[in-house]
PDB file of N, CA and C in Angstrom:
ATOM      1  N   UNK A   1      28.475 -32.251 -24.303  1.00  0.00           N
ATOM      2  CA  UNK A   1      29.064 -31.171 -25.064  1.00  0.00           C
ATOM      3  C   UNK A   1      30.095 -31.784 -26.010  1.00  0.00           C
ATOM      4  N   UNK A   2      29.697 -31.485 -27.028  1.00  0.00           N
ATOM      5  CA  UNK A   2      30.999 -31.983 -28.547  1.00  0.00           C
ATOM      6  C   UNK A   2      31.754 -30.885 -28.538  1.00  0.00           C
ATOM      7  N   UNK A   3      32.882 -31.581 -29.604  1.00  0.00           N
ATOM      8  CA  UNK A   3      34.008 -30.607 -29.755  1.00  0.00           C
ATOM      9  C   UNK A   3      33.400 -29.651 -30.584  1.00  0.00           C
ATOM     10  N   UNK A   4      32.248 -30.062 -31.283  1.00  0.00           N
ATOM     11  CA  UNK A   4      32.053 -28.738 -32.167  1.00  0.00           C
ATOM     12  C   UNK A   4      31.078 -27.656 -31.527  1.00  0.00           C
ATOM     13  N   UNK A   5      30.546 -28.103 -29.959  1.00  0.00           N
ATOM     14  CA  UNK A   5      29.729 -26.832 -29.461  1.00  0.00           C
ATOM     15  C   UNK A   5      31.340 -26.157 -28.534  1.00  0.00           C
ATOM     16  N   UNK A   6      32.300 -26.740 -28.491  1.00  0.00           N
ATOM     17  CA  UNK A   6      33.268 -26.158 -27.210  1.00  0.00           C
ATOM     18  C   UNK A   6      34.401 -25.467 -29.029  1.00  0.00           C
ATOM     19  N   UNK A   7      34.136 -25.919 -29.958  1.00  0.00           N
ATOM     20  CA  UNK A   7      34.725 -24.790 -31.099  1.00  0.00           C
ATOM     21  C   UNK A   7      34.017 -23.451 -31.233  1.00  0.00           C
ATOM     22  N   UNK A   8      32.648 -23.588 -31.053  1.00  0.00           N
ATOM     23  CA  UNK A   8      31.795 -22.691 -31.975  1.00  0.00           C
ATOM     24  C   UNK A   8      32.148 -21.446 -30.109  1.00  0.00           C
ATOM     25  N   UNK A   9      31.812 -22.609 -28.688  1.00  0.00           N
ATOM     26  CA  UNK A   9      31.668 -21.831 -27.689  1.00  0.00           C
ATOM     27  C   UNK A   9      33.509 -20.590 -27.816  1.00  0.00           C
ATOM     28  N   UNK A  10      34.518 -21.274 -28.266  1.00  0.00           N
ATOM     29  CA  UNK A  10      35.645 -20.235 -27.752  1.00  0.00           C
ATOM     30  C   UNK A  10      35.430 -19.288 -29.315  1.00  0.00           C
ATOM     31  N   UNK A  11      35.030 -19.456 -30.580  1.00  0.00           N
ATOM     32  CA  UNK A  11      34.666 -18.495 -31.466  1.00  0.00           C
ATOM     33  C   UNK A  11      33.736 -17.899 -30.719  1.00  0.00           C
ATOM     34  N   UNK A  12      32.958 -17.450 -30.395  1.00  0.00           N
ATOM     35  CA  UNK A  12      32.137 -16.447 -29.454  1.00  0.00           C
ATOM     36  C   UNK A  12      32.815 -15.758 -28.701  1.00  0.00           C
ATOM     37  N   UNK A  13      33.333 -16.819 -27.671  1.00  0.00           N
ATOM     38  CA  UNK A  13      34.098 -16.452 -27.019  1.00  0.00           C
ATOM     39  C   UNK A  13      35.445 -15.099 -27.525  1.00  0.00           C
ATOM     40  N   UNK A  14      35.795 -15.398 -28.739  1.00  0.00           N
ATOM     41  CA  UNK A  14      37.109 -14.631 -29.272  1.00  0.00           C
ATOM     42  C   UNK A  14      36.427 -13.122 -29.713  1.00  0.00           C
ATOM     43  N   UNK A  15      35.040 -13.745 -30.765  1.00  0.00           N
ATOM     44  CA  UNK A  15      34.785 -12.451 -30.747  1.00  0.00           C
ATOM     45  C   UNK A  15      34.017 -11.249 -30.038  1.00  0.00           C
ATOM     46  N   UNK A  16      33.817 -11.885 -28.824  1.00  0.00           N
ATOM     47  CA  UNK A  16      33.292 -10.692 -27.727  1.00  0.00           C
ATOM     48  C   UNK A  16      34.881  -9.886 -27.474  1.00  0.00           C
ATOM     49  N   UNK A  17      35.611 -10.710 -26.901  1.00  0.00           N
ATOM     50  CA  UNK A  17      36.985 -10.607 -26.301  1.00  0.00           C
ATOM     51  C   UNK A  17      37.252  -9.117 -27.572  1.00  0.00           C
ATOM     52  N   UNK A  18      37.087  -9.646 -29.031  1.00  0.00           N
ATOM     53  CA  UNK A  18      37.576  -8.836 -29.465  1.00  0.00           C
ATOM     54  C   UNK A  18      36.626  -7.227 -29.788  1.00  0.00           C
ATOM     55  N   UNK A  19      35.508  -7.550 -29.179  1.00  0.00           N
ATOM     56  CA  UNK A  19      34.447  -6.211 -29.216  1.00  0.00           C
ATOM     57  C   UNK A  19      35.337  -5.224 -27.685  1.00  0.00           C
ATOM     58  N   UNK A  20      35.623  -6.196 -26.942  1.00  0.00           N
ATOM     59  CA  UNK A  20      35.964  -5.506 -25.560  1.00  0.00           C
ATOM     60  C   UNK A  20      37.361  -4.488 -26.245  1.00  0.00           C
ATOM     61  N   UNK A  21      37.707  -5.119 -27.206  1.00  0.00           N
ATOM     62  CA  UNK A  21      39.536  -4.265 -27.128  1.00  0.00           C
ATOM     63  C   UNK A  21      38.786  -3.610 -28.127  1.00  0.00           C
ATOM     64  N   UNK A  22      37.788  -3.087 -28.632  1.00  0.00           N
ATOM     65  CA  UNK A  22      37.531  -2.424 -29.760  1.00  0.00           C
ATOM     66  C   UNK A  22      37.018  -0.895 -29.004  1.00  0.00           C
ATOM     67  N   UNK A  23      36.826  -1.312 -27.359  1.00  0.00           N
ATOM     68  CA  UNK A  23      36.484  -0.065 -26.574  1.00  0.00           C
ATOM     69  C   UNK A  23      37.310   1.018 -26.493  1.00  0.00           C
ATOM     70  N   UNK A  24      37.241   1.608 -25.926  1.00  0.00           N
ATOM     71  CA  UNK A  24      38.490   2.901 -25.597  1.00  0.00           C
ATOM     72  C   UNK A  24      39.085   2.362 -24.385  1.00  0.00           C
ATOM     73  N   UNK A  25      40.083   2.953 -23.869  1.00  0.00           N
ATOM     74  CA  UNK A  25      40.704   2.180 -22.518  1.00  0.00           C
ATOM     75  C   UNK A  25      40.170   2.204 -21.017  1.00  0.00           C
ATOM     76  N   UNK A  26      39.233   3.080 -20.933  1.00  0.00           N
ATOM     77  CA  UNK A  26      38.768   3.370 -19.568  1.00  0.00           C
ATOM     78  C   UNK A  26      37.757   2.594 -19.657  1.00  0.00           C
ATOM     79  N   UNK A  27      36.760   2.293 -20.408  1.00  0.00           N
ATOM     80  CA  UNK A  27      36.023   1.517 -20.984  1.00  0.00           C
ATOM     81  C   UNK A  27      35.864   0.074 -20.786  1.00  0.00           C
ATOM     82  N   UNK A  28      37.246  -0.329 -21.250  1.00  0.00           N
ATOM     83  CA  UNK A  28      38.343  -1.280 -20.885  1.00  0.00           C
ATOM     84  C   UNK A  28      38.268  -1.771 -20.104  1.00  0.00           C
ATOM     85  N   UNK A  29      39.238  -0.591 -19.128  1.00  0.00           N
ATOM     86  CA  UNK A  29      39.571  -1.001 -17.798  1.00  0.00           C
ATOM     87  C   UNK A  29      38.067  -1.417 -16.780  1.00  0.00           C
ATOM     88  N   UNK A  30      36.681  -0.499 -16.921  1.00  0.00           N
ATOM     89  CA  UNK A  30      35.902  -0.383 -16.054  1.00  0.00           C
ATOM     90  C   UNK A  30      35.006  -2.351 -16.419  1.00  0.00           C
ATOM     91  N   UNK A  31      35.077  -2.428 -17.653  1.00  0.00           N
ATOM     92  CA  UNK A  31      34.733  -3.874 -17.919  1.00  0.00           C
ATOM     93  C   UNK A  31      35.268  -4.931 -17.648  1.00  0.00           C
ATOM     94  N   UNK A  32      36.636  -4.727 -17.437  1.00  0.00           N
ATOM     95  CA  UNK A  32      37.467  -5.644 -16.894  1.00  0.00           C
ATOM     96  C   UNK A  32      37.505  -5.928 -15.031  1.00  0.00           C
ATOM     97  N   UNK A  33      36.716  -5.159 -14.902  1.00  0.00           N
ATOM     98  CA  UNK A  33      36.949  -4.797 -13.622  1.00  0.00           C
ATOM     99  C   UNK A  33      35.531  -5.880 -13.383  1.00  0.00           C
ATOM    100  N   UNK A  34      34.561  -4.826 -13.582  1.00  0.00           N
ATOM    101  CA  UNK A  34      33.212  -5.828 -13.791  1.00  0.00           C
ATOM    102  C   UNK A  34      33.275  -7.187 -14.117  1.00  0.00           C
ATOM    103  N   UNK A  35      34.100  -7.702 -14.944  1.00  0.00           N
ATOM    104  CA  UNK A  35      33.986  -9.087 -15.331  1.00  0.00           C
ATOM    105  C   UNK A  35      34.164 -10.063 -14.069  1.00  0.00           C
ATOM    106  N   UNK A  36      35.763  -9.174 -13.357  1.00  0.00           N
ATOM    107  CA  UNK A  36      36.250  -9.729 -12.783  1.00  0.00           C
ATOM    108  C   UNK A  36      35.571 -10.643 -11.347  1.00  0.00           C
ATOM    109  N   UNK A  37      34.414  -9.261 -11.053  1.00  0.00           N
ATOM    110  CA  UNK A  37      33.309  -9.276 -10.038  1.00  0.00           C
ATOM    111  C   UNK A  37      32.821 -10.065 -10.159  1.00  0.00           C
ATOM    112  N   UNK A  38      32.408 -10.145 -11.273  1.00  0.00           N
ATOM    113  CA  UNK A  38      31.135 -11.027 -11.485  1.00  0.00           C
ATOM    114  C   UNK A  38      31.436 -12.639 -11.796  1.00  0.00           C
ATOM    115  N   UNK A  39      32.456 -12.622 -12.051  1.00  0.00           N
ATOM    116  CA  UNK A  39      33.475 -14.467 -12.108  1.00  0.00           C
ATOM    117  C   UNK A  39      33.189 -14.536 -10.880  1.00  0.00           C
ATOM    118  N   UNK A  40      33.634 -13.819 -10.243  1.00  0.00           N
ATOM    119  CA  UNK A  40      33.771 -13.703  -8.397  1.00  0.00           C
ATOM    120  C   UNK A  40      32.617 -14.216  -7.647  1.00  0.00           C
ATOM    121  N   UNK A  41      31.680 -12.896  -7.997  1.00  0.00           N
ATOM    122  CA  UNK A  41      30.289 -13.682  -6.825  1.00  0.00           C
ATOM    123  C   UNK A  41      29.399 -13.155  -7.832  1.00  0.00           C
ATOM    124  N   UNK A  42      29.569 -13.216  -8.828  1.00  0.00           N
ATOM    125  CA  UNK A  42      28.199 -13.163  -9.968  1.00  0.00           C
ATOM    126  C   UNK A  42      27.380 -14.299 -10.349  1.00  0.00           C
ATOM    127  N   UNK A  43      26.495 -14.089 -10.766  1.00  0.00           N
ATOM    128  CA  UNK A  43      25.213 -14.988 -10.903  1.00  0.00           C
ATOM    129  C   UNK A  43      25.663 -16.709 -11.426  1.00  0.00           C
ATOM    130  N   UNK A  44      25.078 -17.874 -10.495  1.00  0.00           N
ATOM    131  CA  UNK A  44      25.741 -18.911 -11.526  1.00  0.00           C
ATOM    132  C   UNK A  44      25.224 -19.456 -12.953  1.00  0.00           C
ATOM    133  N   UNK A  45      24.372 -18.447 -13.551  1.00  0.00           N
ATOM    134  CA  UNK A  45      24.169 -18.672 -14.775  1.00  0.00           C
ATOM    135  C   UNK A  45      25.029 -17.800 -15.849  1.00  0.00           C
ATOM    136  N   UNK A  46      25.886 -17.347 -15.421  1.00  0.00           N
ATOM    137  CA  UNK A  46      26.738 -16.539 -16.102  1.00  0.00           C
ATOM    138  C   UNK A  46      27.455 -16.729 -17.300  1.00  0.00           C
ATOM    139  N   UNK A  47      27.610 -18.008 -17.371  1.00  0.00           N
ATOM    140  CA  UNK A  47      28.192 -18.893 -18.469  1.00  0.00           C
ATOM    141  C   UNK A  47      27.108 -18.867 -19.404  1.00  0.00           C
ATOM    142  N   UNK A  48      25.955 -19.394 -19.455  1.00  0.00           N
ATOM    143  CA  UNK A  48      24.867 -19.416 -19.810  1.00  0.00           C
ATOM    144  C   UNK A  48      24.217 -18.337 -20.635  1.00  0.00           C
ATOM    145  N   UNK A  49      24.665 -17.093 -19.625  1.00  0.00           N
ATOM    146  CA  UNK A  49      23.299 -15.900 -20.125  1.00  0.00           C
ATOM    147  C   UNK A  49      24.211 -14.949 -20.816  1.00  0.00           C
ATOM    148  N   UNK A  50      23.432 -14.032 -21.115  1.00  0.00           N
ATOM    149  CA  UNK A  50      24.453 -12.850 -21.910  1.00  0.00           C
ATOM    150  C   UNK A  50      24.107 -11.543 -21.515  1.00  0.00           C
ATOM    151  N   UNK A  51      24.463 -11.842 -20.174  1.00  0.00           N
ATOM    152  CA  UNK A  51      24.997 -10.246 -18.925  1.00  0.00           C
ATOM    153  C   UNK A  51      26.326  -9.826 -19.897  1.00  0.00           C
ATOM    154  N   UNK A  52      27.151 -10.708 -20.038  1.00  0.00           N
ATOM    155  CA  UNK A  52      28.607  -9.945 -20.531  1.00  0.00           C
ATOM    156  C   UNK A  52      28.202  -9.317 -21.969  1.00  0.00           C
ATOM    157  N   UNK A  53      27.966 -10.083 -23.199  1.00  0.00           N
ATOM    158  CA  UNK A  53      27.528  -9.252 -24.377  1.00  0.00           C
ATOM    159  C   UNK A  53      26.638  -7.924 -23.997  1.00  0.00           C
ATOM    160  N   UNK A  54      25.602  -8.289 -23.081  1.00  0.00           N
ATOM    161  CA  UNK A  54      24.463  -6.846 -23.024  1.00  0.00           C
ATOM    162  C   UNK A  54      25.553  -5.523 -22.409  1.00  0.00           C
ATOM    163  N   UNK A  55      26.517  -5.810 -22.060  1.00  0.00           N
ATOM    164  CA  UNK A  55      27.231  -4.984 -21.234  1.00  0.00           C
ATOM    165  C   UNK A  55      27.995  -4.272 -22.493  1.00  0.00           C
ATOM    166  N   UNK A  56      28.640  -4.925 -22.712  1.00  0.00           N
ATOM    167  CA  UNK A  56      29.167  -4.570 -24.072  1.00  0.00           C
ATOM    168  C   UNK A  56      28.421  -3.753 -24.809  1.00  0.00           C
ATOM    169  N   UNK A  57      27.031  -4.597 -25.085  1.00  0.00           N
ATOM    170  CA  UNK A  57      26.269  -3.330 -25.984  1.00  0.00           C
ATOM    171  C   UNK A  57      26.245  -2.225 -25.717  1.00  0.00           C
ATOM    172  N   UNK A  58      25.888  -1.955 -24.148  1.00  0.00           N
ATOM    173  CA  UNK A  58      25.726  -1.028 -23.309  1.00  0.00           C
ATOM    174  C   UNK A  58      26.636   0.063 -23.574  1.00  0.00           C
ATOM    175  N   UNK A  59      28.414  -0.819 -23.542  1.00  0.00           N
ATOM    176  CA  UNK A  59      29.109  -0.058 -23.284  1.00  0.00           C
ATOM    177  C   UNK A  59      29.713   1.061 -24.706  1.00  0.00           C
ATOM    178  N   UNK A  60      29.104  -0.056 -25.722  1.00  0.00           N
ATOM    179  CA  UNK A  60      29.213   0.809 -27.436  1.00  0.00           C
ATOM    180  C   UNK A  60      28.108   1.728 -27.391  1.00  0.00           C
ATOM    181  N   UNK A  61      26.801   1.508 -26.794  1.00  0.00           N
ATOM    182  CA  UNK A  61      26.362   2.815 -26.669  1.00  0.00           C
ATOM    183  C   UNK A  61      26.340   3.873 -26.151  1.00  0.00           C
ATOM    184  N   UNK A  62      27.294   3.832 -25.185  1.00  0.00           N
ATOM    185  CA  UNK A  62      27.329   5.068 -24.088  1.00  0.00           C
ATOM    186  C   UNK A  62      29.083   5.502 -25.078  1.00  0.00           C
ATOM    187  N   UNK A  63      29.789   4.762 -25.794  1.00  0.00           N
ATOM    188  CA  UNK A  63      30.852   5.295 -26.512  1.00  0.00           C
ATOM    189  C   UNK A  63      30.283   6.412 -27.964  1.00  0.00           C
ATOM    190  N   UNK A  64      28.916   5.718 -28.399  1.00  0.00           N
ATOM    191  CA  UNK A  64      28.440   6.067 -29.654  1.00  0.00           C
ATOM    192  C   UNK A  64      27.869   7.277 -29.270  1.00  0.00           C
ATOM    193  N   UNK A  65      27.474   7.247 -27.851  1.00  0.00           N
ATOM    194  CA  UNK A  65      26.739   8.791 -27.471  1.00  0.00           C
ATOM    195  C   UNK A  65      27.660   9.654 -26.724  1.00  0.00           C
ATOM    196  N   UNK A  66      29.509   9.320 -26.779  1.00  0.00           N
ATOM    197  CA  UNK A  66      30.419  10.013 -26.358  1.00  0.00           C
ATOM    198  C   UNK A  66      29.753  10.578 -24.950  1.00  0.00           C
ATOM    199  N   UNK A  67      29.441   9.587 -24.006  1.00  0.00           N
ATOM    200  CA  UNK A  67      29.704   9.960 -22.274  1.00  0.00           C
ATOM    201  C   UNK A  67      30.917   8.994 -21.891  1.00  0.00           C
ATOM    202  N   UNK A  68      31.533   9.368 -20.805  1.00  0.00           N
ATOM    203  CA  UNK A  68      32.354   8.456 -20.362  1.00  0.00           C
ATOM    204  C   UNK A  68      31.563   7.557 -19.598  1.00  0.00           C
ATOM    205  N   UNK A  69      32.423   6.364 -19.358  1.00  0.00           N
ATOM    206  CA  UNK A  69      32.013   5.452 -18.383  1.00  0.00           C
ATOM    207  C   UNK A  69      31.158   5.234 -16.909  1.00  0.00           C
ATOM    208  N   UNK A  70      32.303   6.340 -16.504  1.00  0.00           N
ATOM    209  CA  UNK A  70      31.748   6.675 -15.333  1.00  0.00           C
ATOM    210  C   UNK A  70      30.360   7.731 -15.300  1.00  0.00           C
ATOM    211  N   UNK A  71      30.213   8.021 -16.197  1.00  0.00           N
ATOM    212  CA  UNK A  71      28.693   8.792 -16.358  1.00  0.00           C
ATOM    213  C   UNK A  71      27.488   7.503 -16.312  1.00  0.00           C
ATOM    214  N   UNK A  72      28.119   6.410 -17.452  1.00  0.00           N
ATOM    215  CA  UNK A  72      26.803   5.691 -17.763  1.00  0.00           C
ATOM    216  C   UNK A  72      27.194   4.500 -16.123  1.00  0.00           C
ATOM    217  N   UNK A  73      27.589   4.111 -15.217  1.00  0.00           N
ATOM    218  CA  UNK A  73      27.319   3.276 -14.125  1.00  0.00           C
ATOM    219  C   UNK A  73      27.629   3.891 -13.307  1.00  0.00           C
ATOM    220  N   UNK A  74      28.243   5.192 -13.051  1.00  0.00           N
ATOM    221  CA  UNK A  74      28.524   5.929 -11.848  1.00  0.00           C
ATOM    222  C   UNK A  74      29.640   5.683 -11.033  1.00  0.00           C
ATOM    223  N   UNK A  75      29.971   6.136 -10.375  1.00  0.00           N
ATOM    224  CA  UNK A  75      31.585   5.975  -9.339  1.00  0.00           C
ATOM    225  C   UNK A  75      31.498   4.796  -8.836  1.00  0.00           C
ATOM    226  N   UNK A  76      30.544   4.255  -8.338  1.00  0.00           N
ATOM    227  CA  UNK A  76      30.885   2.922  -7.611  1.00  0.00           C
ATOM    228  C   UNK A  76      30.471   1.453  -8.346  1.00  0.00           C
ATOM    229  N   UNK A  77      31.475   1.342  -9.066  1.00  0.00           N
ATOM    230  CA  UNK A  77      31.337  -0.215 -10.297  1.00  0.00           C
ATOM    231  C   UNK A  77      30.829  -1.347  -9.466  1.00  0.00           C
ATOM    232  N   UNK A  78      30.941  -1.538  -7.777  1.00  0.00           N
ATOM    233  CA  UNK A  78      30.665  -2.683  -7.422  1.00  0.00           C
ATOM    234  C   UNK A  78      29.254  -2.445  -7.004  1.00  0.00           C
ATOM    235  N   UNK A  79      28.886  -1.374  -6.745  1.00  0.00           N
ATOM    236  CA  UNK A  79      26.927  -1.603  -6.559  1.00  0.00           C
ATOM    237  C   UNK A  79      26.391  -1.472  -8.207  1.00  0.00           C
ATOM    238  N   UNK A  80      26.554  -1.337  -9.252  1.00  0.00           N
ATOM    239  CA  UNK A  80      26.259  -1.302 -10.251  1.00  0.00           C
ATOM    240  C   UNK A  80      26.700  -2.895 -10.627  1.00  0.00           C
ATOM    241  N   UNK A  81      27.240  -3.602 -10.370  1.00  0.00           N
ATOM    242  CA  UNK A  81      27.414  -4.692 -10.523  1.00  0.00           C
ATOM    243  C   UNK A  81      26.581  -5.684  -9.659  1.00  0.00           C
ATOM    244  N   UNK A  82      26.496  -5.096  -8.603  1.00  0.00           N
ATOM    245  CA  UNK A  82      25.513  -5.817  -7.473  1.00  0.00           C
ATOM    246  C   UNK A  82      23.640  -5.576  -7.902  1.00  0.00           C
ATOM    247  N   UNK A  83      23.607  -4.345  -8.689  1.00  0.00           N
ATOM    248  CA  UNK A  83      22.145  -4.196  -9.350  1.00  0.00           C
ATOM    249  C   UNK A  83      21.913  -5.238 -10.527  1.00  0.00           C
ATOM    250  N   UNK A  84      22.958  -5.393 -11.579  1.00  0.00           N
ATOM    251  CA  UNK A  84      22.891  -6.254 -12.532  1.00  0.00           C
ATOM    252  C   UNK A  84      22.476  -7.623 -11.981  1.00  0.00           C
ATOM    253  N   UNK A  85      22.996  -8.063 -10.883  1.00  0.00           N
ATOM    254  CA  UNK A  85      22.738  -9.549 -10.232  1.00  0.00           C
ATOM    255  C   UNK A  85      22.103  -9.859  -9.191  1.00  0.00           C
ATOM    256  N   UNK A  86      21.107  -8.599  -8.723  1.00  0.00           N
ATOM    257  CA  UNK A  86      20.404  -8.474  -7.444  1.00  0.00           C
ATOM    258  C   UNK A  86      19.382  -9.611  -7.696  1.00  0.00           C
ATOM    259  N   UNK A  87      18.893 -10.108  -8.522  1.00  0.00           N
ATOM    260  CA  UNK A  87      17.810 -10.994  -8.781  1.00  0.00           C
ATOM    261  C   UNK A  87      18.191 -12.365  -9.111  1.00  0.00           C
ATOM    262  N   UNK A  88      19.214 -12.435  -9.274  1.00  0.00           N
ATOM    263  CA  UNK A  88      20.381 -13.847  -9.368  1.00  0.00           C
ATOM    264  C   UNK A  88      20.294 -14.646  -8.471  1.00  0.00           C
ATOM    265  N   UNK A  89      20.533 -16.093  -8.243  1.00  0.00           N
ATOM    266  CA  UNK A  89      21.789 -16.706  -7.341  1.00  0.00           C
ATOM    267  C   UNK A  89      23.064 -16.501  -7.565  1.00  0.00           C
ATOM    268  N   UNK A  90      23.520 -16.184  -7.060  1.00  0.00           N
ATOM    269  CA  UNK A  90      24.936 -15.751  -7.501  1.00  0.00           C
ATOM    270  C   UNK A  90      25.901 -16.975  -5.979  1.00  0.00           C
ATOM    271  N   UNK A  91      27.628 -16.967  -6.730  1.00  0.00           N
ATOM    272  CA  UNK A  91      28.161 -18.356  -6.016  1.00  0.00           C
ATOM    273  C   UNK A  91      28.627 -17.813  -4.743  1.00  0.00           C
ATOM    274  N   UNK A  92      28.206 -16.400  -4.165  1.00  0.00           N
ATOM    275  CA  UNK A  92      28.534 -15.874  -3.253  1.00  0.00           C
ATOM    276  C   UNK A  92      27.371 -16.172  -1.721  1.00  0.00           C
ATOM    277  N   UNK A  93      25.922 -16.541  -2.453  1.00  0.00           N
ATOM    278  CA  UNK A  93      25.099 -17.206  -2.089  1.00  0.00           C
ATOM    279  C   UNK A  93      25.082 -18.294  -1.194  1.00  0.00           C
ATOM    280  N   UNK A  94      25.970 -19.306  -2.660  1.00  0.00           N
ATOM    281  CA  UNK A  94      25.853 -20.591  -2.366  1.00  0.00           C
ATOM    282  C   UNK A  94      26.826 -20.670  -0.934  1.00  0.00           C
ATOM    283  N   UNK A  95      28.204 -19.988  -1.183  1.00  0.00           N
ATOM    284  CA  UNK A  95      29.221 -19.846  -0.121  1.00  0.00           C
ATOM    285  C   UNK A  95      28.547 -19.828   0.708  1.00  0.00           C
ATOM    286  N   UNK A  96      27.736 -18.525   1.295  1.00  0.00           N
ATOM    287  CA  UNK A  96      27.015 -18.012   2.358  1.00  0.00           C
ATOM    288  C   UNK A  96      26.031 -19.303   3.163  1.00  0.00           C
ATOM    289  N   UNK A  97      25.223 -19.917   2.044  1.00  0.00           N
ATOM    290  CA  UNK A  97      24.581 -20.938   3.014  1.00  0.00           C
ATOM    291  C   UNK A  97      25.237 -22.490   3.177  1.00  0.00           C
ATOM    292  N   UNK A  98      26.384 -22.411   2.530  1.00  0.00           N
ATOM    293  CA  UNK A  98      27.490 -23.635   2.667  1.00  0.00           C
ATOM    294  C   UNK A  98      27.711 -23.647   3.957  1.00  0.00           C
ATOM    295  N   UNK A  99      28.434 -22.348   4.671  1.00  0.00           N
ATOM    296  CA  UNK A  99      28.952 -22.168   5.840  1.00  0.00           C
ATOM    297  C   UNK A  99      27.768 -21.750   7.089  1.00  0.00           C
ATOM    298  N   UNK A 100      26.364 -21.493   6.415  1.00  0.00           N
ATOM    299  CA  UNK A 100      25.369 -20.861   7.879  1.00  0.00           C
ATOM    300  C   UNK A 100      24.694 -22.219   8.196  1.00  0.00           C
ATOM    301  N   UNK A 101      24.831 -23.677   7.450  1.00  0.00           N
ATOM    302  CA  UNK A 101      24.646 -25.129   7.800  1.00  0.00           C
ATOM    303  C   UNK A 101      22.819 -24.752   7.350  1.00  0.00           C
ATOM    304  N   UNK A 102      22.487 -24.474   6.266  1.00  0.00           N
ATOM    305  CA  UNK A 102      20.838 -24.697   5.938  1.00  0.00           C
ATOM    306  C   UNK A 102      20.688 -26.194   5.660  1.00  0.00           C
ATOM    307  N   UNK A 103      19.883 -26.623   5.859  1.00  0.00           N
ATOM    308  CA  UNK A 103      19.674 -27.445   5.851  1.00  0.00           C
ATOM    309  C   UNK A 103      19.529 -27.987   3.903  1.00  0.00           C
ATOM    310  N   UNK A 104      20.242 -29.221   3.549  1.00  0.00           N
ATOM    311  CA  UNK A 104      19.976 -29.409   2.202  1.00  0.00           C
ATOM    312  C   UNK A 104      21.449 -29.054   1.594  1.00  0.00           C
ATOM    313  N   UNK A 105      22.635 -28.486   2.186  1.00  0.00           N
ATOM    314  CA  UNK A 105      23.381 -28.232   1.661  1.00  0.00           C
ATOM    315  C   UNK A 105      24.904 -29.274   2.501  1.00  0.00           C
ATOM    316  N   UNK A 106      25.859 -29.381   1.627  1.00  0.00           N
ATOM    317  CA  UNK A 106      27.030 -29.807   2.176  1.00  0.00           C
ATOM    318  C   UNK A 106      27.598 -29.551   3.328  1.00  0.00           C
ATOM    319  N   UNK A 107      27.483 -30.479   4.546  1.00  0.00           N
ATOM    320  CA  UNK A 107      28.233 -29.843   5.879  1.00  0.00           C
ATOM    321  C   UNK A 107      29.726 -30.484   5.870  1.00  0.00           C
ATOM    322  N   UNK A 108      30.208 -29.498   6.280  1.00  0.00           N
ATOM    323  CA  UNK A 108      31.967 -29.959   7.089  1.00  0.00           C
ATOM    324  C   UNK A 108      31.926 -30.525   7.950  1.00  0.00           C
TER     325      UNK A 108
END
């Protein structure tokens, strides 16, 4: 990785950041929340893929068709987050068979 793919990567980077504050605040808040999840035990291609932009899109269209948030993923943000990555490895995974000793993985 050159300095000019880790320039071009935080310009991307700035202007998603700045699509997110372009939301309304609940909006906001419910994406921020999601992100947070998904850093957490979300998929380890996450860096990679564009779950976070599609979300975004998502989330300008459910603003452009004036529903709230909670209409377009429903009351519970963490199984709607758990559907987005049900088909993933996700690093919550990796944890899981770190510590059940599968065979092929790092023992303590």
């Amino acid at each position: 990785m050159g300095i000019q793919d880790i320039i071009q990567g935080k310009k991307q980077w700035r202007a998603h950041v700045a699509r997110v504050q372009a939301l309304p605040p609940d909006y906001q808040i419910v994406y921020k929340e999601i992100q947070r999840y998904l850093f957490k035990v979300g998929p380890i291609d996450l860096p990679d893929g564009h779950l976070l932009s599609g979300l975004v899109d998502f989330f300008e269209e459910g603003v452009a068709a004036g529903k709230g948030v909670l209409g377009l993923i429903g009351n519970d943000v963490a199984a709607f987050c758990d559907d987005l990555v049900k088909d993933s490895r996700t690093n919550a995974d990796i944890y899981q068979e770190s510590i059940s000793g599968i065979p092929g993985t790092a023992e303590k």
